[in-house]
Protein backbone atom coordinates (compact mmCIF):
# COMPACT_ATOMS: atom_id res chain seq x y z
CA UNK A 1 13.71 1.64 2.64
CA UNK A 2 15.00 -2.05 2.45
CA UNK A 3 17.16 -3.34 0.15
CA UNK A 4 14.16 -5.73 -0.33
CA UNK A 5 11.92 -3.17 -0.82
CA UNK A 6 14.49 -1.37 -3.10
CA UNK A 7 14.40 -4.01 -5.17
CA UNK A 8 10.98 -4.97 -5.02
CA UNK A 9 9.94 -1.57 -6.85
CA UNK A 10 9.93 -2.85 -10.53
CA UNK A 11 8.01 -6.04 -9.72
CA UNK A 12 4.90 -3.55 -8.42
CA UNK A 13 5.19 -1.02 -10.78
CA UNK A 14 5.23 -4.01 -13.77
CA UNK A 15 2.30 -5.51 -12.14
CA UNK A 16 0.56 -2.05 -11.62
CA UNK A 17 1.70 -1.33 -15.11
CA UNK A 18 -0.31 -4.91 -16.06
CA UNK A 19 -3.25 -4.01 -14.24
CA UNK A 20 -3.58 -0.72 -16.28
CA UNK A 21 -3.18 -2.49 -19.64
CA UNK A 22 -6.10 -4.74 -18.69
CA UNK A 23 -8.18 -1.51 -18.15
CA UNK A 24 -6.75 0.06 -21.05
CA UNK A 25 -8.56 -3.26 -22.80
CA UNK A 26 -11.26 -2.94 -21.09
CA UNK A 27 -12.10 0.78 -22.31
CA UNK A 28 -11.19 -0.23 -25.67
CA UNK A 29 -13.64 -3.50 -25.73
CA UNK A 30 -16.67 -0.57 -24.22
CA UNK A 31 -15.25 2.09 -27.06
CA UNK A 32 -16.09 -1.00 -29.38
CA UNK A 33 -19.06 -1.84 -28.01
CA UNK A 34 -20.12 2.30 -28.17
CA UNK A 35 -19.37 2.14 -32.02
CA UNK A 36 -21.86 -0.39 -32.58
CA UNK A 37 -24.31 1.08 -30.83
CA UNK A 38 -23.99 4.49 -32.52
CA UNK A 39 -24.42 2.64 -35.89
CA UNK A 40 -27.42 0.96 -34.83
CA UNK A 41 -28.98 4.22 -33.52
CA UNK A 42 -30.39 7.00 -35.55
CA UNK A 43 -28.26 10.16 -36.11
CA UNK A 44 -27.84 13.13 -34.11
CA UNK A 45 -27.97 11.31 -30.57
CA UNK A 46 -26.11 13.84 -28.98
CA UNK A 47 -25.76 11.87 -25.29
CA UNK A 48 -24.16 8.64 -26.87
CA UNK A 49 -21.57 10.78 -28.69
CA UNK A 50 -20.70 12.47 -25.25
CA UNK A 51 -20.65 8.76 -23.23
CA UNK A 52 -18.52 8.17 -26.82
CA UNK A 53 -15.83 11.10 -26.42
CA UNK A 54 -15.72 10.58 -22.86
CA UNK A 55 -14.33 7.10 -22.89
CA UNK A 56 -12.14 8.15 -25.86
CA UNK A 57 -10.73 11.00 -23.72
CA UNK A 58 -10.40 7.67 -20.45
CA UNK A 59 -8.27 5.56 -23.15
CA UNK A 60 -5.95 8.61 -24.01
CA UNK A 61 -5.19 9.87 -20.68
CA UNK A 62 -4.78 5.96 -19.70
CA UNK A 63 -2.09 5.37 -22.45
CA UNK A 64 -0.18 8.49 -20.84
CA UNK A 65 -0.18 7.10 -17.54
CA UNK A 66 1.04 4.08 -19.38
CA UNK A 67 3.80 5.31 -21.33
CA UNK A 68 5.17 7.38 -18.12
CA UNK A 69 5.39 4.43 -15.96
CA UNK A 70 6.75 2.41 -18.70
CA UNK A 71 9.45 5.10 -18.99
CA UNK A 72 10.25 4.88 -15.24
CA UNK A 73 10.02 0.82 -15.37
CA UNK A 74 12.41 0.93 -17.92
CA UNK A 75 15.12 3.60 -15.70
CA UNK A 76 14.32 1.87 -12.50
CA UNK A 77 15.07 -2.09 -14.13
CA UNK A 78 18.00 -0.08 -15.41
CA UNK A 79 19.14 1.24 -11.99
CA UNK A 80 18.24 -2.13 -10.40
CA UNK A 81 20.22 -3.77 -12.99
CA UNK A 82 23.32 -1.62 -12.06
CA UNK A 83 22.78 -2.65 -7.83
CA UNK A 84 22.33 -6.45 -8.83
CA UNK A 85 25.35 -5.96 -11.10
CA UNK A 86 27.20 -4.86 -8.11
CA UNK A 87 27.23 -8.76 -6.37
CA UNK A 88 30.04 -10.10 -7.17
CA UNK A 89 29.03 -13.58 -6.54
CA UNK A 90 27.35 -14.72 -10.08
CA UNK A 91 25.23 -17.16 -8.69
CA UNK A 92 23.29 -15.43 -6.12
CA UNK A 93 23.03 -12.03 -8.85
CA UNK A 94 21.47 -14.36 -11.19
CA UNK A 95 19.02 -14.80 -8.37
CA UNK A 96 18.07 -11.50 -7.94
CA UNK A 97 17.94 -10.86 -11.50
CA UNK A 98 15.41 -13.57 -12.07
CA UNK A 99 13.35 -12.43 -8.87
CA UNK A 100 13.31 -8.79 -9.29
CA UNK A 101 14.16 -8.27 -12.95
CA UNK A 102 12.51 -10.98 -14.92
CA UNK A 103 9.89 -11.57 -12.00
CA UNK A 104 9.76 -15.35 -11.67
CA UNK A 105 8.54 -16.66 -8.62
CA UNK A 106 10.65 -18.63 -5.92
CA UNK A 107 9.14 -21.89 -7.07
CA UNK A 108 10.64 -20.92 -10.76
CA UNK A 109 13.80 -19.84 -9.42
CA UNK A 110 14.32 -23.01 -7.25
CA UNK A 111 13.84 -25.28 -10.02
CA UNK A 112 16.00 -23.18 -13.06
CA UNK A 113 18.67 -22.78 -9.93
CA UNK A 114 18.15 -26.70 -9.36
CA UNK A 115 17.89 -26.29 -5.22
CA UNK A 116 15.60 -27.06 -2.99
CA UNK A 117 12.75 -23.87 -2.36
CA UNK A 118 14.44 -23.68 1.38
CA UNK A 119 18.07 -23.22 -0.15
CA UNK A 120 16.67 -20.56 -2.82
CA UNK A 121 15.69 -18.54 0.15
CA UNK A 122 18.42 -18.48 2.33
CA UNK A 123 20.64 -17.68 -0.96
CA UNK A 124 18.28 -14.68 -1.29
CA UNK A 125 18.81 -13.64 2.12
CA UNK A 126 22.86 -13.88 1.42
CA UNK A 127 22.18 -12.19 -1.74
CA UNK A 128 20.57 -9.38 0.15
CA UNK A 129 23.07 -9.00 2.06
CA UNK A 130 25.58 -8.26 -0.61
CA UNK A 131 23.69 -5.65 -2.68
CA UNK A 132 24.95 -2.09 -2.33
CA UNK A 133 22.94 0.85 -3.17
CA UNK A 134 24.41 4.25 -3.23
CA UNK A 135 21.54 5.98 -2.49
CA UNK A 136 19.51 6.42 0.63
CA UNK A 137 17.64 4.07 1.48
């Protein structure tokens, strides 16, 4: 693995992470819909309460998945934190701290760094070249 793609690890497991809340939302906005439903229907429909208790039982095993990869965002940023922390050139850790910690895009990083896109790059590249991770890569 690259230091790049070292790195790179907590930006897709936030944006799987996002993906997952937008389902969880989703199941939640169908649970809703369910409830009305139910109340508008007469009692003891039997199929509805299944198609009811099975999206229940989708939310619940979604928020698991959730809270475990939260868990491991949270140790990974942490471990990240600890490699970026490692450059001993402020500047270009602030870099990778806004890029792979905070995930702002190059555009973003250019401008709060006040340099041109071009520079922002080639101080990434430098910046890569720096890190030191202790494990295998």
């Amino acid at each position: 693995m690259t230091v790049k793609a070292y790195l790179s690890q907590a930006l897709f497991l936030d944006q799987k992470i996002d993906s997952k809340f937008i389902q969880l939302e989703y199941l939640r906005s169908l649970a809703e819909k369910s409830i009305s439903v139910l109340s508008d229907m007469p009692s003891g429909s039997i199929t509805i309460n299944d198609k009811m208790a099975n999206i229940i039982a989708k939310i619940v095993d979604l928020e698991t998945e959730l809270k475990t990869e939260i868990e491991t965002l949270l140790d990974l940023k942490k471990e990240i934190t600890q490699v970026i922390n490692s450059v001993k050139d402020q500047e270009l850790s602030v870099l990778l701290e806004m890029r792979y910690l905070a995930n702002m895009d190059w555009h973003t990083i250019a401008d709060k760094l006040k340099y041109e896109l071009r520079n922002t790059y080639y101080l990434h590249g430098k910046a890569l070249q720096q890190v030191k991770i202790e494990r295998n890569l």
